[in-house]
C-alpha atoms as a PDB file:
ATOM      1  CA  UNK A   1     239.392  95.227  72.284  1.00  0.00           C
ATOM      2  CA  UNK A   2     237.463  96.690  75.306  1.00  0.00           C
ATOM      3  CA  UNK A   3     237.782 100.193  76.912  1.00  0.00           C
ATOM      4  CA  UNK A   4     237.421 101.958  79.735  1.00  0.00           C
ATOM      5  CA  UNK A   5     236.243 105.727  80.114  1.00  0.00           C
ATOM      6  CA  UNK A   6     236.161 106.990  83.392  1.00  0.00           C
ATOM      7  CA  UNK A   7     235.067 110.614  84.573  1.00  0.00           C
ATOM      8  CA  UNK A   8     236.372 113.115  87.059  1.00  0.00           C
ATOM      9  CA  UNK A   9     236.419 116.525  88.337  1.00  0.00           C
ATOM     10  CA  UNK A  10     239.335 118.838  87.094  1.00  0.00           C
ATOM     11  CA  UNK A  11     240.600 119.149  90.294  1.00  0.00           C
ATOM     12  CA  UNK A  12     242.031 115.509  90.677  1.00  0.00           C
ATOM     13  CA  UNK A  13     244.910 114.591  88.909  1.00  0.00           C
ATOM     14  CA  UNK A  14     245.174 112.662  85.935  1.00  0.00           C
ATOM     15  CA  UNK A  15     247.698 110.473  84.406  1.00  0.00           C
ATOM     16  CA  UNK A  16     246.691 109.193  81.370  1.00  0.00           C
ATOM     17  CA  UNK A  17     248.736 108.335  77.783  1.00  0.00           C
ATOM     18  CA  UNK A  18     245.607 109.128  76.497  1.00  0.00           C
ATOM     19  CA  UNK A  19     243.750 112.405  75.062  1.00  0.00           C
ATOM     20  CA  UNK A  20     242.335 114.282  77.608  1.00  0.00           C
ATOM     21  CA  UNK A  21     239.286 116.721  77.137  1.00  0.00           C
ATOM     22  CA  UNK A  22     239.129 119.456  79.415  1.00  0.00           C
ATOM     23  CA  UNK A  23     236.318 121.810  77.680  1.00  0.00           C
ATOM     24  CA  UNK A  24     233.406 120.233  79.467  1.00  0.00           C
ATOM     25  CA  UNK A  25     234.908 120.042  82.772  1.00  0.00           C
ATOM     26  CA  UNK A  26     234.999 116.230  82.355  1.00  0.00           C
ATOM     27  CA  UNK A  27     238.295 113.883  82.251  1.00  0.00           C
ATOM     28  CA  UNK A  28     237.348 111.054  79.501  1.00  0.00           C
ATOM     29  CA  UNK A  29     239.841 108.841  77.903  1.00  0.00           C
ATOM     30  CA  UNK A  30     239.460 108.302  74.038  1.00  0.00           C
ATOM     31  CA  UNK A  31     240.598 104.930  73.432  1.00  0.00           C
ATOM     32  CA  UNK A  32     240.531 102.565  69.710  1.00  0.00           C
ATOM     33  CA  UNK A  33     236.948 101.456  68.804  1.00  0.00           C
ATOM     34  CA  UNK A  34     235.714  98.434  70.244  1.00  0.00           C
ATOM     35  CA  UNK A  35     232.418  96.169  69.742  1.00  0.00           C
ATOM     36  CA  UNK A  36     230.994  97.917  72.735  1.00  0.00           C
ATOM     37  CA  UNK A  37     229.131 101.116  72.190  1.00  0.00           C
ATOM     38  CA  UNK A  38     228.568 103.213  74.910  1.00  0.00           C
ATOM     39  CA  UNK A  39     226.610 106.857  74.392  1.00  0.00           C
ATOM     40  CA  UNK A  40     228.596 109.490  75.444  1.00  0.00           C
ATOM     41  CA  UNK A  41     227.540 112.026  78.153  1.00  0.00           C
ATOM     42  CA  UNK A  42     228.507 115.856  78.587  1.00  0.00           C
ATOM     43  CA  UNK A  43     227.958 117.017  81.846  1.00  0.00           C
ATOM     44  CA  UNK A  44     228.600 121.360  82.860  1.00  0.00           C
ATOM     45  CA  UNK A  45     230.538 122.231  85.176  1.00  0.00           C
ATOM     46  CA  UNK A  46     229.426 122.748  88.539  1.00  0.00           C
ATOM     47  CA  UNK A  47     230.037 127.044  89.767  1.00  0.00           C
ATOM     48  CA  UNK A  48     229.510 127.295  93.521  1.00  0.00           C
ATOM     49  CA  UNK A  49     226.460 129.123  94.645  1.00  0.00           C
ATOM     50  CA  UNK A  50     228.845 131.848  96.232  1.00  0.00           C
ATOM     51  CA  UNK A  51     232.222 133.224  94.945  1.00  0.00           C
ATOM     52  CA  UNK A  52     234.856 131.740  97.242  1.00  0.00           C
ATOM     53  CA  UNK A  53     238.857 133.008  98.075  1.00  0.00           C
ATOM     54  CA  UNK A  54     241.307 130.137  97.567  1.00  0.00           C
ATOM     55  CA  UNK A  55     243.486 130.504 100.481  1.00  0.00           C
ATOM     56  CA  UNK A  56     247.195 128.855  99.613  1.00  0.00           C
ATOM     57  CA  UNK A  57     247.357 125.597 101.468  1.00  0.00           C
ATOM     58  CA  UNK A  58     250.713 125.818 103.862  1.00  0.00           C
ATOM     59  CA  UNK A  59     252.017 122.825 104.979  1.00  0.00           C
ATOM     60  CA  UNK A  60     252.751 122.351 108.603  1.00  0.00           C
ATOM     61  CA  UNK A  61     255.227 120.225 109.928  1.00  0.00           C
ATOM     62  CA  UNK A  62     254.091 117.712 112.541  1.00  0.00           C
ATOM     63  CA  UNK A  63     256.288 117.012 115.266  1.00  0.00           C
ATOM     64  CA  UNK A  64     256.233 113.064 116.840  1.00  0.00           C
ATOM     65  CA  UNK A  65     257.757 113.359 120.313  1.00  0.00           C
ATOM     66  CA  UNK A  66     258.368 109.982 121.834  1.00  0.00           C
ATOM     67  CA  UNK A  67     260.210 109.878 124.996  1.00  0.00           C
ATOM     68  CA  UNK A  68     263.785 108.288 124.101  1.00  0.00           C
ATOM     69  CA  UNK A  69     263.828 105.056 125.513  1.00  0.00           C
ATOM     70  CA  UNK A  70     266.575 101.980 125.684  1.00  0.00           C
ATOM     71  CA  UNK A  71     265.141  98.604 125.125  1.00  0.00           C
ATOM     72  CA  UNK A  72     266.460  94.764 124.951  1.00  0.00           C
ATOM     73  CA  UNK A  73     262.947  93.716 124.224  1.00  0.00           C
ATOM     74  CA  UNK A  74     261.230  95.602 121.412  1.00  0.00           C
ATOM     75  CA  UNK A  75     257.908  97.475 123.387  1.00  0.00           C
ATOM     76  CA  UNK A  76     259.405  96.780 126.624  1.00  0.00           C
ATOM     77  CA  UNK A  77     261.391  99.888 127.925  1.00  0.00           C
ATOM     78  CA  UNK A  78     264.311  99.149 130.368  1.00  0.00           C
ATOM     79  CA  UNK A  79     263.938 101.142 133.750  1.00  0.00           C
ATOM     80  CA  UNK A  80     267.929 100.791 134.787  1.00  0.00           C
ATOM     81  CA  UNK A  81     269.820 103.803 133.920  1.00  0.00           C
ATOM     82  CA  UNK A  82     273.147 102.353 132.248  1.00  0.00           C
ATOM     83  CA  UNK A  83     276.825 103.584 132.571  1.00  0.00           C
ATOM     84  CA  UNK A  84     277.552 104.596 129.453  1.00  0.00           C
ATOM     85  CA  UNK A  85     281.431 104.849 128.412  1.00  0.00           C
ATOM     86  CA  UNK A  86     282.049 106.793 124.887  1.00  0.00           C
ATOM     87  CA  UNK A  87     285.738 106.187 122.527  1.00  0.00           C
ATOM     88  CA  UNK A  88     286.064 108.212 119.578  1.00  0.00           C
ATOM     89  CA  UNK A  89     289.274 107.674 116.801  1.00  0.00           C
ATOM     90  CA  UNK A  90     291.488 110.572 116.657  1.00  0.00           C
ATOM     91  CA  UNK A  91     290.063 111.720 113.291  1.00  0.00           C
ATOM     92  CA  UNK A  92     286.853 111.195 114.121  1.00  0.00           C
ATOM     93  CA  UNK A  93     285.703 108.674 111.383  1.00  0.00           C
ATOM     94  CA  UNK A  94     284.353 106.121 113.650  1.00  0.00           C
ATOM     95  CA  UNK A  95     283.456 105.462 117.695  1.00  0.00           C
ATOM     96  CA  UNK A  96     282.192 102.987 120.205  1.00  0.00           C
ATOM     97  CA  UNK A  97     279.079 103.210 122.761  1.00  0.00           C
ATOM     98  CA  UNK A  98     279.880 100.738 126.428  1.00  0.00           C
ATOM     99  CA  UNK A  99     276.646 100.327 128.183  1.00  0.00           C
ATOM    100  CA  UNK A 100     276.928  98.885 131.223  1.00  0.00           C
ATOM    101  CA  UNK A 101     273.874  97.696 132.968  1.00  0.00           C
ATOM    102  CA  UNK A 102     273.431  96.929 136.680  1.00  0.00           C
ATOM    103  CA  UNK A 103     270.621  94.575 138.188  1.00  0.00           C
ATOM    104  CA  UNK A 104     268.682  95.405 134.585  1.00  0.00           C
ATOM    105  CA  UNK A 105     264.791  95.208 135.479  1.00  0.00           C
ATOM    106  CA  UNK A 106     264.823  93.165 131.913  1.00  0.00           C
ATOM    107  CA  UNK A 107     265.841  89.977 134.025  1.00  0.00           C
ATOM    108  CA  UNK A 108     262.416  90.256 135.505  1.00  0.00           C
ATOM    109  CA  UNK A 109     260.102  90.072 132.658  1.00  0.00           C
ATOM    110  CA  UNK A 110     262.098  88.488 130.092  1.00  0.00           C
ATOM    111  CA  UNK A 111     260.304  85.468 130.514  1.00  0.00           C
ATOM    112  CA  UNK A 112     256.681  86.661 130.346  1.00  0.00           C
ATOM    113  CA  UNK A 113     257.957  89.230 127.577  1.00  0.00           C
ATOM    114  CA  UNK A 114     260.154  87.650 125.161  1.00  0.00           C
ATOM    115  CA  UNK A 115     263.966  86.835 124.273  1.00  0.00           C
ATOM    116  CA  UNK A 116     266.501  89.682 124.415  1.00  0.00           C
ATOM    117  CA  UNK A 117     267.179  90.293 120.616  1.00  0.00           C
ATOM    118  CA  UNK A 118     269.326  93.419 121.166  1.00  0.00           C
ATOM    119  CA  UNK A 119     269.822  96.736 122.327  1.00  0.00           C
ATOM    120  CA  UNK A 120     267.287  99.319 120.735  1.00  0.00           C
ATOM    121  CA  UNK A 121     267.524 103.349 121.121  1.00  0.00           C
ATOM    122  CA  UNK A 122     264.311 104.388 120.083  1.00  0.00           C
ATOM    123  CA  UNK A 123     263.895 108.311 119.890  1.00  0.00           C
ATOM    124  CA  UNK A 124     262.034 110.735 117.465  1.00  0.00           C
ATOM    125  CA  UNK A 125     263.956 110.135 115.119  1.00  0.00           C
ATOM    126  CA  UNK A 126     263.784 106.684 115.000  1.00  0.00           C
ATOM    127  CA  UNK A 127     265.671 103.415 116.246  1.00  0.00           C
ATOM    128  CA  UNK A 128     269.147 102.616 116.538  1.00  0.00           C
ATOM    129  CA  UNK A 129     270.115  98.744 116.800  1.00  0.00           C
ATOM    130  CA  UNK A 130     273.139  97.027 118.473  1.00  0.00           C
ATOM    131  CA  UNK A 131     272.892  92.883 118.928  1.00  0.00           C
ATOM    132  CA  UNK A 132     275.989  93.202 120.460  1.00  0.00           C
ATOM    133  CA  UNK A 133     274.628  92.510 123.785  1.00  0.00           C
ATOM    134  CA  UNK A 134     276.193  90.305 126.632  1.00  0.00           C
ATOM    135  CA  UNK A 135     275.067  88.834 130.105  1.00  0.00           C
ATOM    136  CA  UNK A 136     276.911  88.633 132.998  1.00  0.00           C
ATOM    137  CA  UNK A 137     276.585  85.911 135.446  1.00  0.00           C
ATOM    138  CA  UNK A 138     277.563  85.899 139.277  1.00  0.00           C
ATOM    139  CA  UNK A 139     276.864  82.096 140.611  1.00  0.00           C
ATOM    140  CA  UNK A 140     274.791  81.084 138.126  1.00  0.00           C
ATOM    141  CA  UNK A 141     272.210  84.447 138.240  1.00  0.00           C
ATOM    142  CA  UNK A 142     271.763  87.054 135.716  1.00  0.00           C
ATOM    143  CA  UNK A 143     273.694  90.166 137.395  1.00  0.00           C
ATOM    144  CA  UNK A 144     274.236  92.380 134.380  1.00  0.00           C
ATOM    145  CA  UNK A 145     274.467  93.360 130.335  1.00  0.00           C
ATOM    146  CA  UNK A 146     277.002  94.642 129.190  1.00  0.00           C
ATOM    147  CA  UNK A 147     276.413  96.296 125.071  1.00  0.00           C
ATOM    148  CA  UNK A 148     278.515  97.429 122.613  1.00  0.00           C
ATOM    149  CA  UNK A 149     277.310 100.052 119.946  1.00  0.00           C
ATOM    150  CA  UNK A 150     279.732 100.264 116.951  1.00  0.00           C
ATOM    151  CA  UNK A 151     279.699 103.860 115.103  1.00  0.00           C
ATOM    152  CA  UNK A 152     281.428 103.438 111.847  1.00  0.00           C
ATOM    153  CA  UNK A 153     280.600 106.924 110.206  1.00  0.00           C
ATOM    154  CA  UNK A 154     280.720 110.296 111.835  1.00  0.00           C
ATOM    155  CA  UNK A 155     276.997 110.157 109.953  1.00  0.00           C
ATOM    156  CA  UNK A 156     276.596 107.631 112.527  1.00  0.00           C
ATOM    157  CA  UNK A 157     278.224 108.766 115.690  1.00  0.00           C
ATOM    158  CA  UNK A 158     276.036 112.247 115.010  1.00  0.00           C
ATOM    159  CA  UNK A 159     272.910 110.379 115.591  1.00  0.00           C
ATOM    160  CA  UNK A 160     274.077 108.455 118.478  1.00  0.00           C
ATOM    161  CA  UNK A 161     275.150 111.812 119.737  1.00  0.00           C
ATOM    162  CA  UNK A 162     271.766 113.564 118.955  1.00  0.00           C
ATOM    163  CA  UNK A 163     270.032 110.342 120.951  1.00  0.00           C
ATOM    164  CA  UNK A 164     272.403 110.450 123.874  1.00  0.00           C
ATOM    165  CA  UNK A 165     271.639 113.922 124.256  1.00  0.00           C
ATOM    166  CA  UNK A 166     268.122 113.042 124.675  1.00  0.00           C
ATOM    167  CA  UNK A 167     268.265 110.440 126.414  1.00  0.00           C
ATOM    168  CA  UNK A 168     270.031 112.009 129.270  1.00  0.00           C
ATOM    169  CA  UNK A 169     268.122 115.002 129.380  1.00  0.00           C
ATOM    170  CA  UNK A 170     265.272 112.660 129.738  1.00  0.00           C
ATOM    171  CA  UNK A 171     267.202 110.609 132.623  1.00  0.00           C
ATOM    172  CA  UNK A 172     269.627 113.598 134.421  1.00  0.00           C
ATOM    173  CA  UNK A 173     272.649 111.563 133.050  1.00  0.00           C
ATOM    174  CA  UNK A 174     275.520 114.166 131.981  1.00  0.00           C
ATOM    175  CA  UNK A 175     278.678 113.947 130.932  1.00  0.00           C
ATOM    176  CA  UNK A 176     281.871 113.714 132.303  1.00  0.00           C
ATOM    177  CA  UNK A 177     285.002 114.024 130.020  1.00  0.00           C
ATOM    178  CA  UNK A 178     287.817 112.068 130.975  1.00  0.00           C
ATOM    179  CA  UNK A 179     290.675 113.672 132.378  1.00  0.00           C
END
């Protein structure tokens, strides 16, 4: 049966079943004998020239901001602002998202870009996805879309909320509560 040894520094991390020595500053896995016969090698460890301060390594948190964005064709953002109409159930376990689109500048490139696959909210935080998405036609010619977003927790209707909130800062929307 063969076996490997392999050598490292202290500092990396090891995860080995197998014996470890630390004394020479080497990592070396013992393993059974086998019918090859290797010599063994001891190296020192290595001091730096120059005593050094370890400074604790803080983590920073990195921030992606990506401009919230509506899109019926993934990579292609849609330039019409929509009407957006909100419903919420009395107890708040689940809600509904109307987007109503007008002349949508999606008519114009959908057939350089691609098909329409869906509505997608794309924000920091990531994407939301509706395929409930509908055209309307006026004498034969694309004149509007018309989607439906379906929140089912308030889990759910929090993120919608948190992208809506972008979104219209982004695009001066603001909302109106209905009388």
């Amino acid at each position: 049966m063969a076996c490997v040894r392999s050598i490292g520094s202290l500092n990396s991390v090891t995860h080995s079943p197998r014996h470890v020595s630390r004394t020479s500053g080497i990592v070396m896995s013992s393993c059974s004998p086998s019918s090859f016969t290797g010599s063994p090698i001891s190296l020192s460890r290595l001091h730096p020239p120059y005593p050094t301060t370890l400074r604790p390594r803080t983590l920073v948190p990195i921030t992606m901001m990506v401009k919230p964005a509506l899109q019926f064709i993934q990579g292609t953002d849609e330039l019409t602002i929509p009407d957006v109409k909100l419903t919420r159930s009395r107890d708040g376990s689940n809600g509904m998202a109307l987007f109503s689109f007008d002349q949508p500048s999606v008519f114009d490139s959908s057939g350089e870009v691609g098909e329409i696959t869906g509505l997608y909210m794309i924000d920091e935080e990531g994407v939301i996805q509706s395929t409930d998405v509908n055209a309307r036609f006026v004498n034969g010619k694309p004149e509007g879309i018309v989607a439906k977003h379906v929140m089912r927790t308030p889990k759910e209707w929090d993120r919608f909320m948190r992208f809506m909130e972008r979104y219209s800062d982004q695009n001066g929307l603001q909302f109106v509560k209905k009388q």
